[in-house]
N, C-alpha and C. Protein backbone atom coordinates (compact mmCIF):
# COMPACT_ATOMS: atom_id res chain seq x y z
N UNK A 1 5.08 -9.66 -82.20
CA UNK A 1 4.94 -9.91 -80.79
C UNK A 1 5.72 -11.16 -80.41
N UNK A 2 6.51 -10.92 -79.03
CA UNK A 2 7.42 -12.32 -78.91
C UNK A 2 6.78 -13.06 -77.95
N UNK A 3 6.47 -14.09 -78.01
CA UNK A 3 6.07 -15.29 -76.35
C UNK A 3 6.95 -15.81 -76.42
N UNK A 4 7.08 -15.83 -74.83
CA UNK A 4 7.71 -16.30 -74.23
C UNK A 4 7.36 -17.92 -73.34
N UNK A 5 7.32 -18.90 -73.84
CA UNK A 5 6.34 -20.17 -72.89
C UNK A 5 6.96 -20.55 -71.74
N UNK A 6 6.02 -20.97 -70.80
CA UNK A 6 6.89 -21.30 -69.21
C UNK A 6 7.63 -22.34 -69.92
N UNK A 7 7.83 -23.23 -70.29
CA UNK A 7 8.91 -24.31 -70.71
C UNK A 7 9.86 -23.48 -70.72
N UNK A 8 9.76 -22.37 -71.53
CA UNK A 8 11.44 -22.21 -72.09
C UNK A 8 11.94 -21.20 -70.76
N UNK A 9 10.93 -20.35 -70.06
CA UNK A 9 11.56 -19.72 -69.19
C UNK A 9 12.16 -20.40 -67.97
N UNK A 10 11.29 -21.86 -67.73
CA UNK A 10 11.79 -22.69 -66.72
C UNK A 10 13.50 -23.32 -67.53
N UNK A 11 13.38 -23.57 -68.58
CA UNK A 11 14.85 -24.03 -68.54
C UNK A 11 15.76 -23.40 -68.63
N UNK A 12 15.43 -21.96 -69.14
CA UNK A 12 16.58 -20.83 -68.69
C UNK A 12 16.81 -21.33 -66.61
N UNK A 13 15.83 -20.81 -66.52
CA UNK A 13 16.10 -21.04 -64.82
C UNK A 13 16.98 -22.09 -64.52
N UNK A 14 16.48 -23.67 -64.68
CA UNK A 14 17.64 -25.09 -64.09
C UNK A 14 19.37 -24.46 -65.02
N UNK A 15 19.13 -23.46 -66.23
CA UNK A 15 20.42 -23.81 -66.60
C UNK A 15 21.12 -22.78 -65.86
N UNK A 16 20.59 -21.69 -65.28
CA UNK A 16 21.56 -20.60 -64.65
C UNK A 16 21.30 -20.92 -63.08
N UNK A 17 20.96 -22.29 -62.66
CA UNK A 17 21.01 -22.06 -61.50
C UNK A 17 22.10 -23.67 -61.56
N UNK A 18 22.57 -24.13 -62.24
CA UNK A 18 22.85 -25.33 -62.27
C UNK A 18 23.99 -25.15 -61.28
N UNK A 19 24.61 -26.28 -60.61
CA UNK A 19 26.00 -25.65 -59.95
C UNK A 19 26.53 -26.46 -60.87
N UNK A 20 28.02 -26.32 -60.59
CA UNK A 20 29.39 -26.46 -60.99
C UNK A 20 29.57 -27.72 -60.17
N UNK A 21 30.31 -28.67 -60.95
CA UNK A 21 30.60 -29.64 -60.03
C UNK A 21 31.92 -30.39 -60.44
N UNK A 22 33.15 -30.63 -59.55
CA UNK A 22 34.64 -30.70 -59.99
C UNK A 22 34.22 -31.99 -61.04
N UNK A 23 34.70 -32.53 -62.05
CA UNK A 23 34.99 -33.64 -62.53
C UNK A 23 35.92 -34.57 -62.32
N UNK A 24 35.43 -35.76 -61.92
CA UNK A 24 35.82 -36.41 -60.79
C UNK A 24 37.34 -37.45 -61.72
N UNK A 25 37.64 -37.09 -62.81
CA UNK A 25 38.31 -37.83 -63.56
C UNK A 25 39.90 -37.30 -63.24
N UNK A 26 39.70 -36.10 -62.75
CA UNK A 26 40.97 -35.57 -61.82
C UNK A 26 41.49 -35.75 -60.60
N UNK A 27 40.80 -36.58 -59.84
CA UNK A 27 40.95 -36.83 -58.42
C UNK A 27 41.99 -36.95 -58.21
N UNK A 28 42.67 -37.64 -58.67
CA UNK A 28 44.70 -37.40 -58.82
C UNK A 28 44.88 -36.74 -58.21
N UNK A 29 44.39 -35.01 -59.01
CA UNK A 29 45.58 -34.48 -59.00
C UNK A 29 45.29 -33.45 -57.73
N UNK A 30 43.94 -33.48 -56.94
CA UNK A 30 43.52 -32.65 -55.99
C UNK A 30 44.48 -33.16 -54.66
N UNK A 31 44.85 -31.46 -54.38
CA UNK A 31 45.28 -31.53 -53.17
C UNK A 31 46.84 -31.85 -53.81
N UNK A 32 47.34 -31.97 -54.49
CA UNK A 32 49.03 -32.40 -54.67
C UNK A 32 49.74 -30.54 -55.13
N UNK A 33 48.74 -29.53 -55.01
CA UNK A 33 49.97 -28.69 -55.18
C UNK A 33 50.55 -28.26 -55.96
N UNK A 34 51.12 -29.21 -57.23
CA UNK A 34 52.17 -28.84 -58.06
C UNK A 34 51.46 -28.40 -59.50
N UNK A 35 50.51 -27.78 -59.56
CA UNK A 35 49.79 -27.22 -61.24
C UNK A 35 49.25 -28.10 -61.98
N UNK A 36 49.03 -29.48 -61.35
CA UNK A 36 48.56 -30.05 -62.80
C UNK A 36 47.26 -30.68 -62.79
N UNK A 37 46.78 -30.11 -62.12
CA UNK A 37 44.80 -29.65 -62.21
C UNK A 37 44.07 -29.48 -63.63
N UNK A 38 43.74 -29.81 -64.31
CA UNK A 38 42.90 -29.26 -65.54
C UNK A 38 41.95 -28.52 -65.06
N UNK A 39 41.60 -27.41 -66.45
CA UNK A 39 39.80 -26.83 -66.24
C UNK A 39 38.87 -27.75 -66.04
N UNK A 40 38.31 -27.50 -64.78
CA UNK A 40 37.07 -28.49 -64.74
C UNK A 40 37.53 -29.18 -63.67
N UNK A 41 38.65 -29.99 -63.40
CA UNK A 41 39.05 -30.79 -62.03
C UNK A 41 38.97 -30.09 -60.57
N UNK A 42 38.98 -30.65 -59.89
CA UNK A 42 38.75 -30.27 -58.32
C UNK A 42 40.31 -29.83 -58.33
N UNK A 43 39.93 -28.91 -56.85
CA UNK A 43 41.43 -28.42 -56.21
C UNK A 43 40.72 -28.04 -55.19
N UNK A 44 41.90 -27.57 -54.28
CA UNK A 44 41.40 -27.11 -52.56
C UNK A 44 42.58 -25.82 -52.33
N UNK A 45 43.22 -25.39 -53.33
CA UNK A 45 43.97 -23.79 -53.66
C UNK A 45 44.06 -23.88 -55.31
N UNK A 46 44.80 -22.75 -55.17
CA UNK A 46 45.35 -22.24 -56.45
C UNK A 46 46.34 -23.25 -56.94
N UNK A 47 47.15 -23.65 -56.24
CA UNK A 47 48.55 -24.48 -56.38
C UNK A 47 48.15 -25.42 -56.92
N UNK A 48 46.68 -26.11 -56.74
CA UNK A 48 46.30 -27.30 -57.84
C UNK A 48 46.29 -27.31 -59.12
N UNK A 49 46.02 -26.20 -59.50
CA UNK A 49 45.66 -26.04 -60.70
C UNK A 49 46.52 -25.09 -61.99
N UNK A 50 46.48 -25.99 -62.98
CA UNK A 50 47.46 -25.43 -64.09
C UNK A 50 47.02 -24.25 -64.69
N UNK A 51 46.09 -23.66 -64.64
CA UNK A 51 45.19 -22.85 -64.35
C UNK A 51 45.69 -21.31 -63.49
N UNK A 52 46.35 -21.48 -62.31
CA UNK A 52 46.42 -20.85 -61.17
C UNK A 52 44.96 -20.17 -60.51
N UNK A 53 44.24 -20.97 -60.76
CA UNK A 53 42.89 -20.60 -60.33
C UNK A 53 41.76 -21.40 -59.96
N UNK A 54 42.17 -21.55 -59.02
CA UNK A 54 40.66 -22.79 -57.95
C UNK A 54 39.46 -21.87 -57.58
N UNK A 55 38.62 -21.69 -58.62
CA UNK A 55 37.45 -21.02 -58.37
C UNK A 55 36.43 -22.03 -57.18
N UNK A 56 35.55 -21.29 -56.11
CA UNK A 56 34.79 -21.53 -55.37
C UNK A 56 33.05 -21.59 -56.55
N UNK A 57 33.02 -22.69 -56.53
CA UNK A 57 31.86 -23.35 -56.79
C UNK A 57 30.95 -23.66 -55.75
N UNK A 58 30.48 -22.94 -55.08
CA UNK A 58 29.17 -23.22 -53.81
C UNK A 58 29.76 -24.34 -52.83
N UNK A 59 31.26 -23.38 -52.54
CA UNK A 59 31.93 -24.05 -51.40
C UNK A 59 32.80 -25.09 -51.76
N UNK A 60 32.48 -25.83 -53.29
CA UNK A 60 33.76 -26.50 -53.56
C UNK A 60 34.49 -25.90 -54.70
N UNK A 61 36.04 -26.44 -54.40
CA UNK A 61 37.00 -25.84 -55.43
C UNK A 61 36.86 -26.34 -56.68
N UNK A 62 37.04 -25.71 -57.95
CA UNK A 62 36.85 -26.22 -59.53
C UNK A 62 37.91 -25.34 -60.29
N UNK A 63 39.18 -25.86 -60.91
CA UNK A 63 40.20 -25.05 -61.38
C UNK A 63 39.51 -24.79 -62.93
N UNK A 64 39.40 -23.52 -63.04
CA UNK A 64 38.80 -22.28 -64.11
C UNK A 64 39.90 -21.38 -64.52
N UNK A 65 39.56 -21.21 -65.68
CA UNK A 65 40.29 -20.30 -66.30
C UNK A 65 39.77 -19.17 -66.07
N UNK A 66 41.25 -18.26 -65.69
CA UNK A 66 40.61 -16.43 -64.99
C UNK A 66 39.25 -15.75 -65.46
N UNK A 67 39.49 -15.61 -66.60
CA UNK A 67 38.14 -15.36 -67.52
C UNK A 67 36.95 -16.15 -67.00
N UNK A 68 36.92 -16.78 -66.65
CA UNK A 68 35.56 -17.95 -66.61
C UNK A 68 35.01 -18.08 -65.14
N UNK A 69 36.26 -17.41 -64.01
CA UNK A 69 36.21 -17.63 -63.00
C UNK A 69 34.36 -17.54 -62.17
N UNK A 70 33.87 -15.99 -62.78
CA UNK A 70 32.73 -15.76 -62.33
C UNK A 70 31.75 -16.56 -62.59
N UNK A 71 31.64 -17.44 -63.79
CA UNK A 71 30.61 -18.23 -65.03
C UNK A 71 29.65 -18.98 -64.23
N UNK A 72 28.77 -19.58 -64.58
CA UNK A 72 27.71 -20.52 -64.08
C UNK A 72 27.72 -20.59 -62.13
N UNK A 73 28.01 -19.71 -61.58
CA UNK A 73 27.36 -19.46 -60.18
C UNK A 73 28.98 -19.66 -59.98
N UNK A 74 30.06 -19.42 -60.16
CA UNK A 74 31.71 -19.67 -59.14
C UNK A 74 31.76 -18.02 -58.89
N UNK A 75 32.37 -18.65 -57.89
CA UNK A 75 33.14 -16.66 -56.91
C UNK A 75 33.93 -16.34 -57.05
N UNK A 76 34.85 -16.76 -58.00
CA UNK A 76 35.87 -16.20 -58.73
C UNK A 76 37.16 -17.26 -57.81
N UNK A 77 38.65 -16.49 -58.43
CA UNK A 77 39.66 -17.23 -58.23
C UNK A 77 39.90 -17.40 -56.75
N UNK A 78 41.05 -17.49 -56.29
CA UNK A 78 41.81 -17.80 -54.88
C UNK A 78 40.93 -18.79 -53.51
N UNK A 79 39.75 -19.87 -54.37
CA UNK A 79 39.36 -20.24 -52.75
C UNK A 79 40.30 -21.47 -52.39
N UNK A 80 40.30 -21.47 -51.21
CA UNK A 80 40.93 -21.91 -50.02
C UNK A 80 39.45 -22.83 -49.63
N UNK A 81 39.65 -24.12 -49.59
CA UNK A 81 39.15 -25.28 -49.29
C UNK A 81 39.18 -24.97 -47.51
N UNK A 82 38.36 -24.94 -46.92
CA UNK A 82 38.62 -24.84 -45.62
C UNK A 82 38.24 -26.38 -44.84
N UNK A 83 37.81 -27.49 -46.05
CA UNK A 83 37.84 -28.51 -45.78
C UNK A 83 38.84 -29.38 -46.47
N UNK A 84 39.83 -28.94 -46.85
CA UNK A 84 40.73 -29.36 -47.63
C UNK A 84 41.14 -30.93 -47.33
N UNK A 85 41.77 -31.76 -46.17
CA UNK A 85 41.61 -32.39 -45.36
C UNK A 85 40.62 -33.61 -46.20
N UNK A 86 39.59 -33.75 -45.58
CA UNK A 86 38.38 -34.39 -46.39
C UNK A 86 38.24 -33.91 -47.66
N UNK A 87 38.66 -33.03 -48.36
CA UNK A 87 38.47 -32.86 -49.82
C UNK A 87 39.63 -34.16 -50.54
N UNK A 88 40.44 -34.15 -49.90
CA UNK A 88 41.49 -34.60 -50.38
C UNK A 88 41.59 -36.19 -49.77
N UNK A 89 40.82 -36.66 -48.86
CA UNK A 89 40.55 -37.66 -48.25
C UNK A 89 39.40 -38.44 -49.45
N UNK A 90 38.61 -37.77 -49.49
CA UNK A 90 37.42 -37.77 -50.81
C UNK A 90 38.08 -38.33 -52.46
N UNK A 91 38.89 -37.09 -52.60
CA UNK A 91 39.84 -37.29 -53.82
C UNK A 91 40.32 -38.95 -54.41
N UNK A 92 41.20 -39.56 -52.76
CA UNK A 92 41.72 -40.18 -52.98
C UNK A 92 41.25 -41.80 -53.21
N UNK A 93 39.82 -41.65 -52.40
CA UNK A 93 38.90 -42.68 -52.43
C UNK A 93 38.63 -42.52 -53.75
N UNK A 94 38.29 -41.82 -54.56
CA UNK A 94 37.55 -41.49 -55.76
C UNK A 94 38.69 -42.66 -56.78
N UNK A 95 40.20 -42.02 -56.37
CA UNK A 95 41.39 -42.30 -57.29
C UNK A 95 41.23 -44.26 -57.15
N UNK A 96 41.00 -44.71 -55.69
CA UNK A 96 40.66 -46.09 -55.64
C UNK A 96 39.93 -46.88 -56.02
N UNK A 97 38.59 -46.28 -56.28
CA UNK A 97 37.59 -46.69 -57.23
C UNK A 97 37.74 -46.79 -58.29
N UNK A 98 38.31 -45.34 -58.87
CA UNK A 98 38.44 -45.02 -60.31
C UNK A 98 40.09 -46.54 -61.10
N UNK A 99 40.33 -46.74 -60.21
CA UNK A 99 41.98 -47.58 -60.58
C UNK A 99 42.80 -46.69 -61.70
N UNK A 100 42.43 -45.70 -61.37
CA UNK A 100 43.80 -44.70 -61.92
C UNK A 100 44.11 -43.13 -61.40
């Protein structure tokens, strides 16, 4: 017979509901366009990312590899930042803090 204890079913739950969140060590490169986004860094299109794939993470962009696009709650490839603007306004503050 298998049990199952609420502990373990609650941490299944926080881990498949966790969101996605860009890693902020890329701020660079968001919003510049030219591919050189890593997996895991923010973008606001496709063009960010070396990748060719700015997956929608619960409205923000996260460059994913095709395969992976669907993984931990993202909507797959091609989103379009419709706040791009302030994403990239965001970015750059991040890059000022960060001093690189």
């Amino acid at each position: 017979m298998v049990r199952i204890s609420v502990a373990a079913v609650l941490a299944f739950a926080v881990v498949t509901m966790a969101q996605i969140t860009p890693n902020l060590a890329g701020a660079r490169n968001v919003g510049g366009g030219n591919a050189a986004q890593f997996i895991t860094g923010g973008c606001v299109n496709n063009a960010d990312c070396s990748s060719a794939c700015c997956a929608n993470a619960s409205g923000v962009g996260v460059c994913s590899a095709e395969a992976a696009a669907f993984q931990n709650g993202k909507a797959g490839c091609d989103f379009v930042d419709p706040n791009a603007a302030a994403t990239i306004a965001a970015a750059k503050a991040q890059v000022a803090k960060q001093g690189f």
